[in-house]
PDB file of N, CA and C in Angstrom:
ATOM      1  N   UNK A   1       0.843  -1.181   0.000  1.00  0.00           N
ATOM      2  CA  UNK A   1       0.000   0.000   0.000  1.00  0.00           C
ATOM      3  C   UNK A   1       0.885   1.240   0.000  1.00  0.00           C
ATOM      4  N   UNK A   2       0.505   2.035  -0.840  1.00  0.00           N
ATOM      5  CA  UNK A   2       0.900   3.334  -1.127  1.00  0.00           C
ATOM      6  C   UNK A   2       1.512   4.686  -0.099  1.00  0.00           C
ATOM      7  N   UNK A   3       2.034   5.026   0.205  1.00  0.00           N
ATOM      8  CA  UNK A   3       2.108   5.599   1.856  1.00  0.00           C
ATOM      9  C   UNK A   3       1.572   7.452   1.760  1.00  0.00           C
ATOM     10  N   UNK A   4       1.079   7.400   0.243  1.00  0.00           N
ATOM     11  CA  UNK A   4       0.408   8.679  -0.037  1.00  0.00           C
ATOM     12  C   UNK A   4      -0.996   8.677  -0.175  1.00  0.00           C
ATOM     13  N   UNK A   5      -1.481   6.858   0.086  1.00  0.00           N
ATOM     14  CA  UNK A   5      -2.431   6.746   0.532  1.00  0.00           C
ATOM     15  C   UNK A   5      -3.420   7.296   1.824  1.00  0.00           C
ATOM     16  N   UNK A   6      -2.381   7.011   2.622  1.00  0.00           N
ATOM     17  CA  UNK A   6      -2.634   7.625   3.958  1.00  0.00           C
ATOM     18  C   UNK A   6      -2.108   9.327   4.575  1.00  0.00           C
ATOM     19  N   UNK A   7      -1.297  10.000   3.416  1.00  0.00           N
ATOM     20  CA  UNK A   7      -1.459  11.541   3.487  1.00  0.00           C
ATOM     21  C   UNK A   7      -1.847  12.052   2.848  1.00  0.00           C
ATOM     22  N   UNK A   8      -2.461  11.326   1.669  1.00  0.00           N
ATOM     23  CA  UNK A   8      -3.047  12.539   0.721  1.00  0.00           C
ATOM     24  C   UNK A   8      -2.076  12.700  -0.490  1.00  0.00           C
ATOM     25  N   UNK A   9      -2.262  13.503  -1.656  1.00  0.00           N
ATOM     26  CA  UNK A   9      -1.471  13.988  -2.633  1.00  0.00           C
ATOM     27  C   UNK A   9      -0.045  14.735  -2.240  1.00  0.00           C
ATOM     28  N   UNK A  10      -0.130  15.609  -0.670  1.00  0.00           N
ATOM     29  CA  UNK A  10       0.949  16.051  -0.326  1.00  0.00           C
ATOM     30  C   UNK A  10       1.593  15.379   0.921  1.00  0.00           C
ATOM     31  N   UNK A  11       2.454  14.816   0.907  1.00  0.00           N
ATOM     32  CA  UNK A  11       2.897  14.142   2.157  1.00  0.00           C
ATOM     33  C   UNK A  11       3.587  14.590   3.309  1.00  0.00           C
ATOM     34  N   UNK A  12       4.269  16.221   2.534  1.00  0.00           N
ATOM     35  CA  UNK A  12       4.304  16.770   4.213  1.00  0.00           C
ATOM     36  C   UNK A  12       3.694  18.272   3.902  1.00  0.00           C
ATOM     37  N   UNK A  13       2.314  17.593   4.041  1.00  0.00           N
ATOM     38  CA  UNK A  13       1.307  19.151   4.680  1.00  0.00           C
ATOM     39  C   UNK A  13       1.350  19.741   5.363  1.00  0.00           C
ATOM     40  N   UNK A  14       1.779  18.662   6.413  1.00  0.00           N
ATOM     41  CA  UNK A  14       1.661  19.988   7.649  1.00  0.00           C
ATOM     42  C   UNK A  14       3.583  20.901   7.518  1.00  0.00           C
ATOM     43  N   UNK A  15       4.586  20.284   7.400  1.00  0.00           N
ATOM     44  CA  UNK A  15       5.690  20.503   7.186  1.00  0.00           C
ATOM     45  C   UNK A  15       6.000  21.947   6.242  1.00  0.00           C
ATOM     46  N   UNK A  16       4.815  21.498   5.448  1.00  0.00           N
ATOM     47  CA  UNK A  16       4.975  23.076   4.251  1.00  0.00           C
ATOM     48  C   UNK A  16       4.058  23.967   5.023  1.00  0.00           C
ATOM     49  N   UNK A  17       3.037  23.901   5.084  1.00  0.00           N
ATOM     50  CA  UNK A  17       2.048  24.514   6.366  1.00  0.00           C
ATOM     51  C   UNK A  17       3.117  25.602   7.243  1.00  0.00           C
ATOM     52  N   UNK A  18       3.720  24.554   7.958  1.00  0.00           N
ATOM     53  CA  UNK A  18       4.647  25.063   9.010  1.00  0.00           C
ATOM     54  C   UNK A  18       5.187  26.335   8.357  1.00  0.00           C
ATOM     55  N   UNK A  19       6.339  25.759   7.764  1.00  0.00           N
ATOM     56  CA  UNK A  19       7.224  26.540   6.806  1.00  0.00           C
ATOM     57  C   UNK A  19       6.671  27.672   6.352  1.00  0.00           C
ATOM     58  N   UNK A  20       5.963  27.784   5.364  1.00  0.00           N
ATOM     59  CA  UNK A  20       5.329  28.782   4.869  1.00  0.00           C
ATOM     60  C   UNK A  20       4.602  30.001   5.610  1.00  0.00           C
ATOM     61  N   UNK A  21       3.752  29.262   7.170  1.00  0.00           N
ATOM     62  CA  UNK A  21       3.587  30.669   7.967  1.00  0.00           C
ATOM     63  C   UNK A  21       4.597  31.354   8.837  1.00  0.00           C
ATOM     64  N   UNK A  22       5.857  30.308   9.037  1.00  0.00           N
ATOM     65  CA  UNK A  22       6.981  31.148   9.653  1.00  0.00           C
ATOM     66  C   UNK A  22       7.486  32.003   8.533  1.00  0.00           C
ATOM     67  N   UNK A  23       7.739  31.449   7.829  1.00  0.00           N
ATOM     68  CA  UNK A  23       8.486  32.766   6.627  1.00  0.00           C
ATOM     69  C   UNK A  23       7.206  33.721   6.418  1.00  0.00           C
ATOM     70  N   UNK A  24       5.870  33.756   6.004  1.00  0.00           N
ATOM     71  CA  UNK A  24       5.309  34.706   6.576  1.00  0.00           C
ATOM     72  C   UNK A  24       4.845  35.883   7.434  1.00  0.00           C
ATOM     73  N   UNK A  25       4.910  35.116   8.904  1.00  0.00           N
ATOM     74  CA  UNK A  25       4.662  35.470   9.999  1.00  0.00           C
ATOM     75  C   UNK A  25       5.991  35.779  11.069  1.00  0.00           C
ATOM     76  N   UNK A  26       6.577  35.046  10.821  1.00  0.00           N
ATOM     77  CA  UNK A  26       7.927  34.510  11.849  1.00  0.00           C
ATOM     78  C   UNK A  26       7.723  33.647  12.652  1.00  0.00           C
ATOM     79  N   UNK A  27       8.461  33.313  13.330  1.00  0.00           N
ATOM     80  CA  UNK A  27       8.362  32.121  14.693  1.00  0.00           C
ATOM     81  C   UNK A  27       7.507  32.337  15.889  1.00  0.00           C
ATOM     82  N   UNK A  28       6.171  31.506  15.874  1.00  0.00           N
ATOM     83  CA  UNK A  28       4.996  31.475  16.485  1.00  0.00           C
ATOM     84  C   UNK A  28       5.805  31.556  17.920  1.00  0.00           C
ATOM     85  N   UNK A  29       4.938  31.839  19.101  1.00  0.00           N
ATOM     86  CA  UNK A  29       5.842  31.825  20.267  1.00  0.00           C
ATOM     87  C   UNK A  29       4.630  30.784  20.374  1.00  0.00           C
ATOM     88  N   UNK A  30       5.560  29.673  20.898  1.00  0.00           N
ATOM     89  CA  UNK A  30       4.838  28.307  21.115  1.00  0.00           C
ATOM     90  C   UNK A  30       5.575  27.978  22.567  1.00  0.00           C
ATOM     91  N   UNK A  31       4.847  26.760  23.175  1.00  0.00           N
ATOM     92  CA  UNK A  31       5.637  26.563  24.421  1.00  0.00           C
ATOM     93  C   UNK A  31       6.242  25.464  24.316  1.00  0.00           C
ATOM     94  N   UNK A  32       7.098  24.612  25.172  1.00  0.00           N
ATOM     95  CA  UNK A  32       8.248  24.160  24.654  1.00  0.00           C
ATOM     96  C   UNK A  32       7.384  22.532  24.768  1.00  0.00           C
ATOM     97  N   UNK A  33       6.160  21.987  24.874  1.00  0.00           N
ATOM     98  CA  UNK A  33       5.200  21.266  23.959  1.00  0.00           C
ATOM     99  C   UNK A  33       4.904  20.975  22.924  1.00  0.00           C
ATOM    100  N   UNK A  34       4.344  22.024  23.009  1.00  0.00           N
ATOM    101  CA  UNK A  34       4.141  22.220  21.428  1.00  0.00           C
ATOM    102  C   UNK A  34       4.563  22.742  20.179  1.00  0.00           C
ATOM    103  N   UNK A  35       5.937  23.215  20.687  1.00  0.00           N
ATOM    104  CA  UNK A  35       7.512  23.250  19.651  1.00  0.00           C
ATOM    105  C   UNK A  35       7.685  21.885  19.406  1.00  0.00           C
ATOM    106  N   UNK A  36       8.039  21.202  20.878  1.00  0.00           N
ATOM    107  CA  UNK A  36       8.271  19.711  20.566  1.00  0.00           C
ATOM    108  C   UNK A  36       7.426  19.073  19.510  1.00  0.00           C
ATOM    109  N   UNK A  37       5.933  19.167  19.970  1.00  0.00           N
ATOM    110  CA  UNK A  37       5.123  18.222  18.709  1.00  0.00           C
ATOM    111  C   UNK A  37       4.913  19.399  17.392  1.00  0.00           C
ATOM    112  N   UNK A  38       5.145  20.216  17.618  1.00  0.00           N
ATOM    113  CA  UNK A  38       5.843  20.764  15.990  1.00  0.00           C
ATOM    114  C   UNK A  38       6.973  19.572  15.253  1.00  0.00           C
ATOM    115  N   UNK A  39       8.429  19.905  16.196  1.00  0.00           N
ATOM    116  CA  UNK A  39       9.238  19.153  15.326  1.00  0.00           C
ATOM    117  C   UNK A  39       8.928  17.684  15.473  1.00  0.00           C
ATOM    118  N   UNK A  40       8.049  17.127  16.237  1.00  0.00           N
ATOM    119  CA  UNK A  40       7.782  15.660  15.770  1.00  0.00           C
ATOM    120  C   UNK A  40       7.106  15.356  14.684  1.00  0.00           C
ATOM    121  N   UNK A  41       6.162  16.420  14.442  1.00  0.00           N
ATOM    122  CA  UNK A  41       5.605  16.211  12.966  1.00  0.00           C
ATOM    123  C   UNK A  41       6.043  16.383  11.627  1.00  0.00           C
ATOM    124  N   UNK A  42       6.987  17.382  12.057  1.00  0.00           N
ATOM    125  CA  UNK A  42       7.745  17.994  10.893  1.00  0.00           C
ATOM    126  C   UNK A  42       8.838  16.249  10.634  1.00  0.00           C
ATOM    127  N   UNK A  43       9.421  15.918  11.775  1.00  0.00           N
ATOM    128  CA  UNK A  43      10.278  14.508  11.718  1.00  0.00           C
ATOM    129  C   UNK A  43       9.508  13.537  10.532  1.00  0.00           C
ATOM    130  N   UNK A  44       8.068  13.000  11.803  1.00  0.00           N
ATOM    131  CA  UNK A  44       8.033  11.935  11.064  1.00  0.00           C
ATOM    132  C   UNK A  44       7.229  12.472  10.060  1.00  0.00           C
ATOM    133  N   UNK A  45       7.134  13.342   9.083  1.00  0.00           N
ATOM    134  CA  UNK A  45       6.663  13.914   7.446  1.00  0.00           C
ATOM    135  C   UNK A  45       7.635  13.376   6.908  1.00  0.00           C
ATOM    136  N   UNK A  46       8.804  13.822   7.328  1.00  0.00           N
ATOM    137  CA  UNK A  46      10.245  13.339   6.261  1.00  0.00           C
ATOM    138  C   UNK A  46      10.246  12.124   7.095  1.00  0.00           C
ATOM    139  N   UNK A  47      10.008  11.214   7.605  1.00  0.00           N
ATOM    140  CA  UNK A  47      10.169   9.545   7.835  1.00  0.00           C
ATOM    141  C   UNK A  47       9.902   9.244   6.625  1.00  0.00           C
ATOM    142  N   UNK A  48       8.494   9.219   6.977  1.00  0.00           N
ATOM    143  CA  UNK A  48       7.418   9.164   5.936  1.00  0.00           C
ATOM    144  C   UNK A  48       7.353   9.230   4.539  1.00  0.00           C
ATOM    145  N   UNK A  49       8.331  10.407   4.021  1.00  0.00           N
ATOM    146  CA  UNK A  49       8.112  10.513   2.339  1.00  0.00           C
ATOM    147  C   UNK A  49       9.387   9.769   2.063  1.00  0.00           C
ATOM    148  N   UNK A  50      10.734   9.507   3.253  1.00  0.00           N
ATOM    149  CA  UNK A  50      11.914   8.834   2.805  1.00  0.00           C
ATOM    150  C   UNK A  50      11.134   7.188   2.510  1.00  0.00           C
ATOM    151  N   UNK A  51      10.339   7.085   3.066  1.00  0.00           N
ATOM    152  CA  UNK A  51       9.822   5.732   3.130  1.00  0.00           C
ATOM    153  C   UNK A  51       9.234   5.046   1.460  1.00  0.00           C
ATOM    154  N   UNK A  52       9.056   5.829   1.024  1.00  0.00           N
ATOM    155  CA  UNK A  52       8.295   6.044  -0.029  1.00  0.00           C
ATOM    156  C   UNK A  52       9.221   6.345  -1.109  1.00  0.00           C
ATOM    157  N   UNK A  53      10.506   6.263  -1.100  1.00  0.00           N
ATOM    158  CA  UNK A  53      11.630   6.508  -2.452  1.00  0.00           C
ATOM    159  C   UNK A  53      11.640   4.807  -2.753  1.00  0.00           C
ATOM    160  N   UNK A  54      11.916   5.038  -4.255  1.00  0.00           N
ATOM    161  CA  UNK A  54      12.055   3.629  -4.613  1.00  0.00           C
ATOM    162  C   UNK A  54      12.999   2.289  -4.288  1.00  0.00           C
ATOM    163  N   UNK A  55      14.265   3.188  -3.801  1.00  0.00           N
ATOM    164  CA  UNK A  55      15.667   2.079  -3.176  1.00  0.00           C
ATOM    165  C   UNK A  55      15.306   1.607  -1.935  1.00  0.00           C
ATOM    166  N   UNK A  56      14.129   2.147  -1.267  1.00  0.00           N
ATOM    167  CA  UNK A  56      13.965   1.291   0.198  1.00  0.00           C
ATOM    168  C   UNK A  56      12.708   0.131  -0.354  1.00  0.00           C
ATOM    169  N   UNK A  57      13.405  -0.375   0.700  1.00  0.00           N
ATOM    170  CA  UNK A  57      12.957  -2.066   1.015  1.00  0.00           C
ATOM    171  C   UNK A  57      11.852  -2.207   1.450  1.00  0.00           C
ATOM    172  N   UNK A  58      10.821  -1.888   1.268  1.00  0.00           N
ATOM    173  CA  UNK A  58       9.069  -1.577   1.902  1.00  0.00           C
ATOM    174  C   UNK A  58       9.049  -3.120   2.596  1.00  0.00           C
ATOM    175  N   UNK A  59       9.159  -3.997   2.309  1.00  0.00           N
ATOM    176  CA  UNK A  59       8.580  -5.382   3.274  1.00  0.00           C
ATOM    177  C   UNK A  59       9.097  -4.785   4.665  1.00  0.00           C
ATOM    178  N   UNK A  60      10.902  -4.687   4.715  1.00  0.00           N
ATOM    179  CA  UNK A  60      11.660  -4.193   6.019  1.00  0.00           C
ATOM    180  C   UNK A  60      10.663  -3.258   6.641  1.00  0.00           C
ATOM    181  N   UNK A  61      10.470  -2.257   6.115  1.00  0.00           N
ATOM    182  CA  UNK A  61      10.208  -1.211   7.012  1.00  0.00           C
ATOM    183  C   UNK A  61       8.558  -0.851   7.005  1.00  0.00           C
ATOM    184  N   UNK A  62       8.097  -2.064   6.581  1.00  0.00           N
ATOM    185  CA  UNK A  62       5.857  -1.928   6.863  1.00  0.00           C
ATOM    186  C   UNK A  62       5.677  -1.312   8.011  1.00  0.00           C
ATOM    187  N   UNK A  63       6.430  -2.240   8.992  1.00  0.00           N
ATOM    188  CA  UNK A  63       6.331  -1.990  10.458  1.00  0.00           C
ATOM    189  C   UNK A  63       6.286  -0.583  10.668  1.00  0.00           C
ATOM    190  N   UNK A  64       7.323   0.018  10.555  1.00  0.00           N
ATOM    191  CA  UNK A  64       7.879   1.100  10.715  1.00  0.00           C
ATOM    192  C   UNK A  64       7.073   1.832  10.667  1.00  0.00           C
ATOM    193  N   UNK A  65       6.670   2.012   9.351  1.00  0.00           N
ATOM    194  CA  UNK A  65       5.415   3.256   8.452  1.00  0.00           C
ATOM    195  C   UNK A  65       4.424   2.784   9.190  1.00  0.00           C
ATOM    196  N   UNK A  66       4.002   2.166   9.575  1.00  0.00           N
ATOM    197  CA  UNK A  66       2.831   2.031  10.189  1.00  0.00           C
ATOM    198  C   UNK A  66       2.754   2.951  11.443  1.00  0.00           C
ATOM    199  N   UNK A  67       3.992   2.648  12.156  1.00  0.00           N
ATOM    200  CA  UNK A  67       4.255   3.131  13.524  1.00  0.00           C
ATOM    201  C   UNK A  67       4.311   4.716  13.230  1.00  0.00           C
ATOM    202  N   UNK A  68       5.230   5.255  12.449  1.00  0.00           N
ATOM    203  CA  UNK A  68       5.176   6.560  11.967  1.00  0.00           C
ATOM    204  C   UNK A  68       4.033   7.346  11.437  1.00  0.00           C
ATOM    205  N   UNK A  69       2.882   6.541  10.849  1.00  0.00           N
ATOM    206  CA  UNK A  69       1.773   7.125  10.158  1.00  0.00           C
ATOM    207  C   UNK A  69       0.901   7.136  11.672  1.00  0.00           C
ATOM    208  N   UNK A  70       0.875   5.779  12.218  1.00  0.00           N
ATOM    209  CA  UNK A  70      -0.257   6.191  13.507  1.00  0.00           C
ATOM    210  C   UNK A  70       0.747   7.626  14.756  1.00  0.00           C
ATOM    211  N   UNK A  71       1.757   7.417  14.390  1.00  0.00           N
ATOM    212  CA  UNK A  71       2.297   8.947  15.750  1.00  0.00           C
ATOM    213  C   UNK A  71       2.089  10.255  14.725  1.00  0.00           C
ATOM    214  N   UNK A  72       2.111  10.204  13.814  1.00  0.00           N
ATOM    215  CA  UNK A  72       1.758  11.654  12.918  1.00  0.00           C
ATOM    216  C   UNK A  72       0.062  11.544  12.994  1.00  0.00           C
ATOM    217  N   UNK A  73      -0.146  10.514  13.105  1.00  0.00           N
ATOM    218  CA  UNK A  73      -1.933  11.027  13.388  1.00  0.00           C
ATOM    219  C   UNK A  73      -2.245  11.228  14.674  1.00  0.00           C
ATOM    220  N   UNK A  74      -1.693  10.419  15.922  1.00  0.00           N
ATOM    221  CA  UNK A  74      -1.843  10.961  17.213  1.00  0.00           C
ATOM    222  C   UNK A  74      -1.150  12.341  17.734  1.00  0.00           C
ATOM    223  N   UNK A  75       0.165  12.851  16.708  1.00  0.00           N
ATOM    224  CA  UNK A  75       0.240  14.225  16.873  1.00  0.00           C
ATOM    225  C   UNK A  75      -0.408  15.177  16.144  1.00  0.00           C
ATOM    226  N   UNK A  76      -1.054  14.750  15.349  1.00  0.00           N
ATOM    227  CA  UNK A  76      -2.301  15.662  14.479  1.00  0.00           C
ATOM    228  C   UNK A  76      -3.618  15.917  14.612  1.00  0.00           C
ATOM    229  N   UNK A  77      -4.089  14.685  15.392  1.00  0.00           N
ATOM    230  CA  UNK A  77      -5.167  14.497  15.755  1.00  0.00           C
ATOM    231  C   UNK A  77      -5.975  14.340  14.049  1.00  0.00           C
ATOM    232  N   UNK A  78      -5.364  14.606  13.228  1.00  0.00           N
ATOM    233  CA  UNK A  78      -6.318  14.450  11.704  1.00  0.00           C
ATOM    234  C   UNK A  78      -6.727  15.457  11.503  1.00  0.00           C
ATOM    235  N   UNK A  79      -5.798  16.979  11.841  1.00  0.00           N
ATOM    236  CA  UNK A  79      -6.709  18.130  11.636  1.00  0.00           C
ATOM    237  C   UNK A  79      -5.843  18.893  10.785  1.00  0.00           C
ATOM    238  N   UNK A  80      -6.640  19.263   9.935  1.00  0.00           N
ATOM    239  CA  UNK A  80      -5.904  20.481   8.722  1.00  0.00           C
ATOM    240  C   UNK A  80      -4.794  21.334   9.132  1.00  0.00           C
ATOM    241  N   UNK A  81      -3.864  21.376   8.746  1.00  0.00           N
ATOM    242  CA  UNK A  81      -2.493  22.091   9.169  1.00  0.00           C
ATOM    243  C   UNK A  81      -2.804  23.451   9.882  1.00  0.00           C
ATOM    244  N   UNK A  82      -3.866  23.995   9.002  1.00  0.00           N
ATOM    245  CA  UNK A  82      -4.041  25.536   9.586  1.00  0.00           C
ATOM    246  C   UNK A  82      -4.637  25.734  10.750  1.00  0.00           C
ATOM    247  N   UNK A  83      -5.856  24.739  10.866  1.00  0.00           N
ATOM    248  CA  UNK A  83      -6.322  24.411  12.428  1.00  0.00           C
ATOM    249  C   UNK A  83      -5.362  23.964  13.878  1.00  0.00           C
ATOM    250  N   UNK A  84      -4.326  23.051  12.923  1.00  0.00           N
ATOM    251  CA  UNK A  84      -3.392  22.760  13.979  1.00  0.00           C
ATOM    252  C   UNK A  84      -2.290  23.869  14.508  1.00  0.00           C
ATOM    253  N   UNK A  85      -1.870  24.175  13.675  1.00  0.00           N
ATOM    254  CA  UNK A  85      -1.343  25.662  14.180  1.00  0.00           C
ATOM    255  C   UNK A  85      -1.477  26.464  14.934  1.00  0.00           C
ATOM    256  N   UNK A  86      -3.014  26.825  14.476  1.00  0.00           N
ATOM    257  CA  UNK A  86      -3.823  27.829  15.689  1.00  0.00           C
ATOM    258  C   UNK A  86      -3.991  26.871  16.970  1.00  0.00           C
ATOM    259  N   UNK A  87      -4.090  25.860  16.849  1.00  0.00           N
ATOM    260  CA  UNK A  87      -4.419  25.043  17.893  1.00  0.00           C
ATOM    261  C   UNK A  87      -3.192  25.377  19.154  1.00  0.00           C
ATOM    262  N   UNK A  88      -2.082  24.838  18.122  1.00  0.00           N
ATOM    263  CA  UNK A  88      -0.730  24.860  18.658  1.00  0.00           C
ATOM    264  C   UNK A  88      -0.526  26.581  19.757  1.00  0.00           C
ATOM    265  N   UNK A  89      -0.854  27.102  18.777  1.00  0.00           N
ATOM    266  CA  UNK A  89      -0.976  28.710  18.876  1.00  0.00           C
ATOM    267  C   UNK A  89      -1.711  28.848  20.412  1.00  0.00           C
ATOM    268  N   UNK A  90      -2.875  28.873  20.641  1.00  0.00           N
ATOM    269  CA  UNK A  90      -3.504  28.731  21.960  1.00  0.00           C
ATOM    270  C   UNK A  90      -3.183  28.222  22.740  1.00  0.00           C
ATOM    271  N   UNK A  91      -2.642  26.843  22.707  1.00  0.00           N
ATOM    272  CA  UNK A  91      -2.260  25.802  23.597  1.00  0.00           C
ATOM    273  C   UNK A  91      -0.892  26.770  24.738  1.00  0.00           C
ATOM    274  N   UNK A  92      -0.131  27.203  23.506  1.00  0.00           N
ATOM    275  CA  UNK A  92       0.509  27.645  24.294  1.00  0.00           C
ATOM    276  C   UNK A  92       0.557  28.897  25.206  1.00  0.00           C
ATOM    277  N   UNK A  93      -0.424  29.955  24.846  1.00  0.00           N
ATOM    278  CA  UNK A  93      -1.336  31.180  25.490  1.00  0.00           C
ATOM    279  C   UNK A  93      -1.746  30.654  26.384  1.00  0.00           C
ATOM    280  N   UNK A  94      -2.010  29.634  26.903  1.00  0.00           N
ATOM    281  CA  UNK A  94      -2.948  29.349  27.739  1.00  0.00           C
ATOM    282  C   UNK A  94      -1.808  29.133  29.613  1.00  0.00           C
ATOM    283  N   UNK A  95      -0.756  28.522  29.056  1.00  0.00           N
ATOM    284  CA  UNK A  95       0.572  28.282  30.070  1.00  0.00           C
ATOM    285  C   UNK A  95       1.331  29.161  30.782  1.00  0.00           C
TER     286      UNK A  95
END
């Protein structure tokens, strides 16, 4: 199975997401949480699309992607990059 199955046409959404409102905006003041699950998502995006080049060994590493696709959805919760952001955004206002 396809591993753009399970992100969609773009595989690191939220990663460009990211990117694109810091060079916009600049560096969200986030708390050191939800910096962290920033760069965990931003990580496993690039797990994820390395997984998916043709020289790797997909039987080896099923496991893997699996494990990486369910922690990018438990750090996403499955919500549109821009929602997560703001999310991110509050979370840390709130501390």
């Amino acid at each position: 199975m396809d591993i753009f199955l399970f992100l969609g046409n773009n595989p690191m959404k939220y990663t460009y997401y990211f990117s694109d409102r810091i060079r916009n905006d600049g560096v969200p003041k986030l708390n050191q949480e939800q910096f962290r699950r920033m760069m965990n998502i931003v990580f496993v995006e690039g797990m994820l699309t390395a997984f998916n080049q043709p020289s790797v060994d997909r039987i080896d590493l099923m496991h893997k992607r699996y494990r990486d696709i369910k922690s990018l959805n438990e750090l996403t919760k499955r919500l549109r990059p821009e929602i997560l952001y703001d999310q991110m955004k509050r979370l840390s206002e709130k501390k």
